[in-house]
C-alpha atoms as a PDB file:
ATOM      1  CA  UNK A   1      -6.010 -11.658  -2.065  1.00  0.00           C
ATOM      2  CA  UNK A   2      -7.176  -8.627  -3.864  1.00  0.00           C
ATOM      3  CA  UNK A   3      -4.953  -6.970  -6.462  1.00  0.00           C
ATOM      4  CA  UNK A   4      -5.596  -4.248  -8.654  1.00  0.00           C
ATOM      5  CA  UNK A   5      -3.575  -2.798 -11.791  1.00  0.00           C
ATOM      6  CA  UNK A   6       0.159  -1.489 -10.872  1.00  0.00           C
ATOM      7  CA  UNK A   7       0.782   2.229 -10.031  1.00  0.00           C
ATOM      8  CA  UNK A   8       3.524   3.538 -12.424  1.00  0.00           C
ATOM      9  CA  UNK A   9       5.862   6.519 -11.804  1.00  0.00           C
ATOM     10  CA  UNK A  10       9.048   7.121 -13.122  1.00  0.00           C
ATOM     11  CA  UNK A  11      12.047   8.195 -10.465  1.00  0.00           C
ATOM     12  CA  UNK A  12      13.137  11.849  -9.973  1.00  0.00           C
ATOM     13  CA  UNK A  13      16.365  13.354  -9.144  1.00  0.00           C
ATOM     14  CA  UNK A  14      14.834  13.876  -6.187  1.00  0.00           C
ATOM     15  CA  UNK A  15      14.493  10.427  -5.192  1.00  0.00           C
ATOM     16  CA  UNK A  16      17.992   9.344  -5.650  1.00  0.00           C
ATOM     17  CA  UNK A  17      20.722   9.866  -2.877  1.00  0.00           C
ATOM     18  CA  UNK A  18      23.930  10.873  -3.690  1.00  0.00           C
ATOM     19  CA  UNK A  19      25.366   7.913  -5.886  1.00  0.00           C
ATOM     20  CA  UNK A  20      22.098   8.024  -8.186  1.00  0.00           C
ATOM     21  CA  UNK A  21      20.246   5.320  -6.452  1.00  0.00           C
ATOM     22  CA  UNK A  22      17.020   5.484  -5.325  1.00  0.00           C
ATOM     23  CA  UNK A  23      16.958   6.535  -2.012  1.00  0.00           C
ATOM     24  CA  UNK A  24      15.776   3.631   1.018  1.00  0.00           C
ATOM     25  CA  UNK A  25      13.107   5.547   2.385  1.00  0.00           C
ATOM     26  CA  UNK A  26      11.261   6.197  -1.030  1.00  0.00           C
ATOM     27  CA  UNK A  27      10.441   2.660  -1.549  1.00  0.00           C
ATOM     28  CA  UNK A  28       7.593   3.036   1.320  1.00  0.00           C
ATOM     29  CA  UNK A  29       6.605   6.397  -0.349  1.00  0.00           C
ATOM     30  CA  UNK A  30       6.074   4.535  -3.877  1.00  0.00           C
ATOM     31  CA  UNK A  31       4.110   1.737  -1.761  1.00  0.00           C
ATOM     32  CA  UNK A  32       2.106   4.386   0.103  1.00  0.00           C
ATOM     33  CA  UNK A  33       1.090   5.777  -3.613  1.00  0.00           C
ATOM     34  CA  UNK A  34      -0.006   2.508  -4.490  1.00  0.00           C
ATOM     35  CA  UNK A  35      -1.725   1.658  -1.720  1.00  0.00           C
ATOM     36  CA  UNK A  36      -3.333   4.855  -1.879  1.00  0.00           C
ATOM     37  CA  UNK A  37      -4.579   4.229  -5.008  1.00  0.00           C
ATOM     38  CA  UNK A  38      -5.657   0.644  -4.414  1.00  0.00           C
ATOM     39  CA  UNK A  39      -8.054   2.275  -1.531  1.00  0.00           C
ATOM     40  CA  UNK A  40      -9.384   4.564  -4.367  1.00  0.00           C
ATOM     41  CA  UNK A  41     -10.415   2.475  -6.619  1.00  0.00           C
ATOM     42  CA  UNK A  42     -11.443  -0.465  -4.875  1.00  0.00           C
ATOM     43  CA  UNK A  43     -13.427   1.890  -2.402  1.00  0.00           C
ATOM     44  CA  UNK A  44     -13.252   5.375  -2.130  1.00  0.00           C
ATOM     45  CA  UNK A  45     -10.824   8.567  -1.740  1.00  0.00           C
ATOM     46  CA  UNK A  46      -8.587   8.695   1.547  1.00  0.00           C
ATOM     47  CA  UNK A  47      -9.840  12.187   1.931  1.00  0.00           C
ATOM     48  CA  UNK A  48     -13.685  10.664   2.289  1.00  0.00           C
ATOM     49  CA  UNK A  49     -12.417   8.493   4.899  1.00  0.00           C
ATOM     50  CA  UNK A  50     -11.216  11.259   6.918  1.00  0.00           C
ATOM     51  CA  UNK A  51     -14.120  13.462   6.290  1.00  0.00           C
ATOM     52  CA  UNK A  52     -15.697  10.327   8.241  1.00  0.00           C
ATOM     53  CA  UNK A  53     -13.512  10.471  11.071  1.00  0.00           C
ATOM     54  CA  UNK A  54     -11.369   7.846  10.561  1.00  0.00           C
ATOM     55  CA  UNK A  55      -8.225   6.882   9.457  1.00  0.00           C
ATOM     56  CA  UNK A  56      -5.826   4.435   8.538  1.00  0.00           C
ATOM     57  CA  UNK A  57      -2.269   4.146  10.630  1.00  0.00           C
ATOM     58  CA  UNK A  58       0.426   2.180   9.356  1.00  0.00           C
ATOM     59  CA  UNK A  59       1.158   0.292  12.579  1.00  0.00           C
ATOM     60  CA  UNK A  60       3.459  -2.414  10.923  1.00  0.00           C
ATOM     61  CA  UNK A  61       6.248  -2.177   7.727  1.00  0.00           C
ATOM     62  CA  UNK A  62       8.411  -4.187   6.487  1.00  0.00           C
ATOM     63  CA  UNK A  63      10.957  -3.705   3.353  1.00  0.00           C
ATOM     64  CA  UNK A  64      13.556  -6.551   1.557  1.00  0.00           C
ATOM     65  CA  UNK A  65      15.248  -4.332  -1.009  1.00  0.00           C
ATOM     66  CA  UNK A  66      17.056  -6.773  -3.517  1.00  0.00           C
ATOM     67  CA  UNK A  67      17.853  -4.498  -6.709  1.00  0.00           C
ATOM     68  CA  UNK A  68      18.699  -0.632  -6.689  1.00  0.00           C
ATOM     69  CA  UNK A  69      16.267   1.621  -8.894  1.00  0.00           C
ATOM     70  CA  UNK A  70      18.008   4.598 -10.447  1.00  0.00           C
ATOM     71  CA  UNK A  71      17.300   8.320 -11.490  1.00  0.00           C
ATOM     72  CA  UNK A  72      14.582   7.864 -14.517  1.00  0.00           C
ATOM     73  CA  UNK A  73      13.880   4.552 -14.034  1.00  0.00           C
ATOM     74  CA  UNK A  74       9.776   3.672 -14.791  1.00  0.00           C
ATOM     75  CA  UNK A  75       8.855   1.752 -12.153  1.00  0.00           C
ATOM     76  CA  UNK A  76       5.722   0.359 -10.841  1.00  0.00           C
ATOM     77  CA  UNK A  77       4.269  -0.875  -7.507  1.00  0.00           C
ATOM     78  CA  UNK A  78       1.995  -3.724  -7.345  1.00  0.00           C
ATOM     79  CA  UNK A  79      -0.212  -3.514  -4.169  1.00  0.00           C
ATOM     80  CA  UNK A  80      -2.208  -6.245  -3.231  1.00  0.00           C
ATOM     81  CA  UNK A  81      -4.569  -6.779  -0.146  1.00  0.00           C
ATOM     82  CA  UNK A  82      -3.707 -10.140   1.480  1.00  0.00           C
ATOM     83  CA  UNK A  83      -4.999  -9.996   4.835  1.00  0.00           C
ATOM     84  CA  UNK A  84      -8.017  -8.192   7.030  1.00  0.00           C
ATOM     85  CA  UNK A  85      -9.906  -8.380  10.034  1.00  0.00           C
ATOM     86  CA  UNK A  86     -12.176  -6.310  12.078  1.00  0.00           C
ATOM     87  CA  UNK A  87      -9.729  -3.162  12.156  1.00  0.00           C
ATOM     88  CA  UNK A  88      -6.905  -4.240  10.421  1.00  0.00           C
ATOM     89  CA  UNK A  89      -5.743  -5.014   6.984  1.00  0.00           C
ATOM     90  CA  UNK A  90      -2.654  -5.749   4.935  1.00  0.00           C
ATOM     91  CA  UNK A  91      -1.345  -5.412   1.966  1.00  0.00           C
ATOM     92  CA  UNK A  92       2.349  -6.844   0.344  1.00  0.00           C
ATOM     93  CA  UNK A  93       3.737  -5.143  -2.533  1.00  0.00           C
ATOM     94  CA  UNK A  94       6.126  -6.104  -5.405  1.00  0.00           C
ATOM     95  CA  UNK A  95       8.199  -2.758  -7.203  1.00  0.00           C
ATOM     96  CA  UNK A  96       9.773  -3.524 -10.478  1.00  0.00           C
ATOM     97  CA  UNK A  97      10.669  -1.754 -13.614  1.00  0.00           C
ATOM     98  CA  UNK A  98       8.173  -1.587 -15.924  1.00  0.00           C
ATOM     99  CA  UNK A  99       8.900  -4.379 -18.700  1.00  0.00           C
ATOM    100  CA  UNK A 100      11.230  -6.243 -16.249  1.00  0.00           C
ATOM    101  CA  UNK A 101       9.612  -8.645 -14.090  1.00  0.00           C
ATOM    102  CA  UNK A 102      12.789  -8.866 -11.191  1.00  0.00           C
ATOM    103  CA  UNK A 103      11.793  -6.967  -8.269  1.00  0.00           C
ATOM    104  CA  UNK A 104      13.785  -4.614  -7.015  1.00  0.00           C
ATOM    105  CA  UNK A 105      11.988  -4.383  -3.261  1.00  0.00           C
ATOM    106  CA  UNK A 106       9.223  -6.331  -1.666  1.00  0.00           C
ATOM    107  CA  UNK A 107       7.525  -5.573   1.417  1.00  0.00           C
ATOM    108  CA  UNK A 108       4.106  -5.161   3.368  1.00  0.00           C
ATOM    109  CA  UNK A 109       2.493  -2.998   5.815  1.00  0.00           C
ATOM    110  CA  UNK A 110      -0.036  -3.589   7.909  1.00  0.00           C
ATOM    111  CA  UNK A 111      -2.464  -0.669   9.053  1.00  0.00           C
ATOM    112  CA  UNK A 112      -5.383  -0.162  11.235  1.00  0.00           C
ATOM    113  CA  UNK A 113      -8.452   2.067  11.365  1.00  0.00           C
ATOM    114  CA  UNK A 114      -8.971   4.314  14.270  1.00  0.00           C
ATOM    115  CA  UNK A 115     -11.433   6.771  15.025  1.00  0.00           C
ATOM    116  CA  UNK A 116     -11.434  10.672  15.736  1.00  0.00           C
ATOM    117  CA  UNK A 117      -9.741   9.577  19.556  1.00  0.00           C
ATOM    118  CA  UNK A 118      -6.824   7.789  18.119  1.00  0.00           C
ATOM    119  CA  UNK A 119      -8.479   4.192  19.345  1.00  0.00           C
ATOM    120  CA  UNK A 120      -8.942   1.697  16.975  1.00  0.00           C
ATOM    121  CA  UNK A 121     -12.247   1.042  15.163  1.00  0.00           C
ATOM    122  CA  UNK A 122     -13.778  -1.467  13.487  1.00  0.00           C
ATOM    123  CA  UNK A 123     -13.714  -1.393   9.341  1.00  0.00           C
ATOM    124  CA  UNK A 124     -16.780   0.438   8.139  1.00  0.00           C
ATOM    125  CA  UNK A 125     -19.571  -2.129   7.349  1.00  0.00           C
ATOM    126  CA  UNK A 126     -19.837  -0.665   3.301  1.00  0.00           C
ATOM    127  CA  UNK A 127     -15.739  -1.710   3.440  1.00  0.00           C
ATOM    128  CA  UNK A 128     -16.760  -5.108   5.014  1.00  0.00           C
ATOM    129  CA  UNK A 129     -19.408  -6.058   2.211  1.00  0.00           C
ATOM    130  CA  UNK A 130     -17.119  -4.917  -0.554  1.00  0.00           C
ATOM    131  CA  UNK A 131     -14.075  -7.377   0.653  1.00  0.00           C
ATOM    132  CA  UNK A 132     -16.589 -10.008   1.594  1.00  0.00           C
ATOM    133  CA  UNK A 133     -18.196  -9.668  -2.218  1.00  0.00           C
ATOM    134  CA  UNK A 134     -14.929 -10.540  -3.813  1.00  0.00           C
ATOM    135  CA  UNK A 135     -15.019 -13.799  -1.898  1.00  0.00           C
ATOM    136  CA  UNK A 136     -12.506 -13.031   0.548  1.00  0.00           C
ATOM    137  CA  UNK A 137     -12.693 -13.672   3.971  1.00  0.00           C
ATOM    138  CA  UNK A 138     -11.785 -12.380   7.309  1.00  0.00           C
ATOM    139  CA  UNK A 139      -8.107 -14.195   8.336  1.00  0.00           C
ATOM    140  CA  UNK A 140      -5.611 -13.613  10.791  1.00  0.00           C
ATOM    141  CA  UNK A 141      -5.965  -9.859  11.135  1.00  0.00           C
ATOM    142  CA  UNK A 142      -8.014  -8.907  14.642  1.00  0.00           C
END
């Protein structure tokens, strides 16, 4: 497991639905952003892997919301890479407030590279060495 520090954002009006709560679909937005930035850091921009010809597909989410965020709430996502294989990785996330350690949604996704066709393709070999480095192995994902 790889894990990285949190993303933070604080909730807009537009998040929120009509009774103030953070709306159900923005949950996998704020886990896209951190996964997003968990690919920066630990490797490069999303935009480089495109300019490669690849990219990454979400083929796989899943979301147990337990507490509601509200308008203004800071919250932050903490994305970590538990899984990977050939073409596929995964990563589970925990979203809290900031200061309060209760989540108020878990989840995961699971994605997979594919190549200018829309067919899968195998993890770049630079990716590979990087994951390998942190002395993490290859698991259940093909």
């Amino acid at each position: 497991m790889i894990s990285l520090p949190p993303t933070s954002f604080r909730v807009r009006y537009s998040h929120v639905d009509r009774m103030g709560l953070l709306y159900h679909v923005n949950y996998l937005e704020f886990f896209e952003h951190a996964r997003s930035d968990w690919i920066r850091a630990f490797w490069k921009p999303y935009k480089e892997i495109e300019d490669a010809g690849m990219a990454l597909v979400v083929i796989e989410a899943h979301l147990h919301y337990l507490k509601s965020g509200k308008y203004d709430d800071e919250l932050e996502v903490h994305a970590t890479l538990t899984d990977w294989g050939r073409s596929r990785f995964k990563f589970e996330y925990i979203l809290n407030r900031i200061g309060d350690p209760e989540p108020l949604c878990t989840g995961w996704t699971a994605h997979c590279f594919i190549g200018k066709d829309g067919r899968p393709t195998k993890m770049p070999d630079e990716l590979r060495a990087k994951l390998i480095a942190t002395g993490t192995e290859p698991a259940t994902c093909t």
